[in-house]
C-alpha atoms as a PDB file:
ATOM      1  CA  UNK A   1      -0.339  -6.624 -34.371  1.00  0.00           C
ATOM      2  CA  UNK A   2      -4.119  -6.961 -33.536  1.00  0.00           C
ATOM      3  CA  UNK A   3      -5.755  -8.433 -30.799  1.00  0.00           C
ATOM      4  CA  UNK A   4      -7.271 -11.262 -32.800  1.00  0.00           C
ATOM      5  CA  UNK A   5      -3.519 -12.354 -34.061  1.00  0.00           C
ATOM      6  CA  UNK A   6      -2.297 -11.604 -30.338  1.00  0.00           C
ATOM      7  CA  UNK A   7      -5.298 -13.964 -29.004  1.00  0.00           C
ATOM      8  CA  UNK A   8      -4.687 -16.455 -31.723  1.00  0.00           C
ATOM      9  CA  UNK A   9      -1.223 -16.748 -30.963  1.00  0.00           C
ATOM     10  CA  UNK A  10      -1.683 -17.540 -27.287  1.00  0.00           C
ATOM     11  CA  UNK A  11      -4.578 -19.910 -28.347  1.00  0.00           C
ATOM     12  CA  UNK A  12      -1.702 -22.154 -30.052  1.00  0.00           C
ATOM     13  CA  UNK A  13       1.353 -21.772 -27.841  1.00  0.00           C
ATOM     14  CA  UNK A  14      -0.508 -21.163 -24.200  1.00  0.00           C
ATOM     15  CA  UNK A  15       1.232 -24.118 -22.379  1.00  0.00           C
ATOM     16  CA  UNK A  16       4.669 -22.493 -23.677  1.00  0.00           C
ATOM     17  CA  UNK A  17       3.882 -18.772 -22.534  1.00  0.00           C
ATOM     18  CA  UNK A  18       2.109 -19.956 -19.170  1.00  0.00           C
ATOM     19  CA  UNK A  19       5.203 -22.142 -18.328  1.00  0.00           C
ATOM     20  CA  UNK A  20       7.933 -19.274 -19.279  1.00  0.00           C
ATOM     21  CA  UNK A  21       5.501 -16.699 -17.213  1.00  0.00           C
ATOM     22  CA  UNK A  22       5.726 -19.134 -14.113  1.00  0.00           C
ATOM     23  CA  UNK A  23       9.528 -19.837 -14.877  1.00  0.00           C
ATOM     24  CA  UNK A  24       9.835 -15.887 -14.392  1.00  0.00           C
ATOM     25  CA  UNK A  25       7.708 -15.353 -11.551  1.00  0.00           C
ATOM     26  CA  UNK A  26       9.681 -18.585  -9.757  1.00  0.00           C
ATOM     27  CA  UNK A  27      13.110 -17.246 -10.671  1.00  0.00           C
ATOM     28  CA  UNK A  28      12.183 -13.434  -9.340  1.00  0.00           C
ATOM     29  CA  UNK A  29      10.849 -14.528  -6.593  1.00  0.00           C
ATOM     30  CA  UNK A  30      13.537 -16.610  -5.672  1.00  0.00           C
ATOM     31  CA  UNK A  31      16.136 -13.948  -6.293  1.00  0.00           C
ATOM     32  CA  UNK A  32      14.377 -11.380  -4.592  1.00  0.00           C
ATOM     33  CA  UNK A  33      13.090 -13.290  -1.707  1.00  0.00           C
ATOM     34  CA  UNK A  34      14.625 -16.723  -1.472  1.00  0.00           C
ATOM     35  CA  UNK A  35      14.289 -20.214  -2.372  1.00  0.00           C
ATOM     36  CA  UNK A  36      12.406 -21.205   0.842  1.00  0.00           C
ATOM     37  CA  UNK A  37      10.230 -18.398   1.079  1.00  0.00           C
ATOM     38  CA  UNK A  38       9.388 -19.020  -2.770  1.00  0.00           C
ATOM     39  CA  UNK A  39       8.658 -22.468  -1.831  1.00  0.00           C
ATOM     40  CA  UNK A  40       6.944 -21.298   1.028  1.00  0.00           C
ATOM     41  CA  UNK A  41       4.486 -19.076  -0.628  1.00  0.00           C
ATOM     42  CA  UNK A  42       4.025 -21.730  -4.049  1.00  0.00           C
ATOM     43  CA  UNK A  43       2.921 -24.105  -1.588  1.00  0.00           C
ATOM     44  CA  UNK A  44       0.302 -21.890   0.236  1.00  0.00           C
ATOM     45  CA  UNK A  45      -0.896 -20.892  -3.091  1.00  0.00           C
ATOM     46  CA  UNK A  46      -1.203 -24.291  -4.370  1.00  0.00           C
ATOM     47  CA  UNK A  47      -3.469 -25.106  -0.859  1.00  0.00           C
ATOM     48  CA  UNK A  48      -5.513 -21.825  -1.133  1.00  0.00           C
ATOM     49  CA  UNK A  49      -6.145 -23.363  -5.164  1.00  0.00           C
ATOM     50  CA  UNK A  50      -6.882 -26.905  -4.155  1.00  0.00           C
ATOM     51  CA  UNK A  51      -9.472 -25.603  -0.829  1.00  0.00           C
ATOM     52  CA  UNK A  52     -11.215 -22.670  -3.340  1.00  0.00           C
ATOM     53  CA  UNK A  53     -11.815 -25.497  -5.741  1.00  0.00           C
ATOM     54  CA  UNK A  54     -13.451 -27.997  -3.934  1.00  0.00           C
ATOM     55  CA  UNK A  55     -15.801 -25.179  -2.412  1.00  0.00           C
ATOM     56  CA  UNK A  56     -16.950 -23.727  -5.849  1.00  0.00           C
ATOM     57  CA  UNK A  57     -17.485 -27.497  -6.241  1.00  0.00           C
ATOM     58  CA  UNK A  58     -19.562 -28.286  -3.131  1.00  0.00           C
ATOM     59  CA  UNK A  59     -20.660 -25.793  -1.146  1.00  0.00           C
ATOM     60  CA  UNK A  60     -20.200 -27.936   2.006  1.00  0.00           C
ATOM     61  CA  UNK A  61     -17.245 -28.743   1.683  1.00  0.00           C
ATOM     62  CA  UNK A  62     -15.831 -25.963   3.992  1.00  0.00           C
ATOM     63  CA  UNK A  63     -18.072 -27.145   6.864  1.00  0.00           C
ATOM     64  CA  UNK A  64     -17.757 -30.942   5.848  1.00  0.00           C
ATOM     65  CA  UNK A  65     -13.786 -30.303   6.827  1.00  0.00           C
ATOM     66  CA  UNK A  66     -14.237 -28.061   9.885  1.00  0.00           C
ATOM     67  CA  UNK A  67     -16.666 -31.332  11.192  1.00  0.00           C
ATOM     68  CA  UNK A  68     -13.532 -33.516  10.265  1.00  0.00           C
ATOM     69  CA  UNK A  69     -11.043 -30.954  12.106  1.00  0.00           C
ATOM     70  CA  UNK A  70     -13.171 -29.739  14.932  1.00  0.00           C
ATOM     71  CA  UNK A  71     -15.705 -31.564  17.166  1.00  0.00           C
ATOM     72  CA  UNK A  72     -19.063 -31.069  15.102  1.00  0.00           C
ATOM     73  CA  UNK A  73     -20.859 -28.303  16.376  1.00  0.00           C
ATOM     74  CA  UNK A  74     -18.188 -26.188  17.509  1.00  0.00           C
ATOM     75  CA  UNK A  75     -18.174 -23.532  14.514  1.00  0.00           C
ATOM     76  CA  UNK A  76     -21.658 -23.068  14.371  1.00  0.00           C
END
């Protein structure tokens, strides 16, 4: 099988082989370390993805949020 067919093939079915991949990773991880801790970790991962996006999207958003958090001026 070439690479073209193999790249083709996941062109057409990606939403199928990304969902079984996560179904795998979710079901090892929750045999090896637990249901919680899977949870756990899915949910930092899901924060560090939703923060890393809004920065590559506005630069300021990092400090606009530690203004929000902190009392402005403190990180400076």
């Amino acid at each position: 099988m070439s690479w073209e067919m193999l790249i083709n093939f996941y062109k057409r079915h990606y939403g199928e082989i990304n969902g079984a991949a996560f179904g795998l990773i979710f079901a090892l991880s929750t045999l090896f370390i637990g249901f919680f801790q899977t949870v756990f970790i899915a949910l930092c991962v899901l924060i560090g993805y939703y923060i890393g996006k809004k920065i590559s999207n506005d630069k300021d958003y990092l400090r606009n949020l530690l203004d929000r958090i902190l009392p402005p001026g403190t990180y400076r």
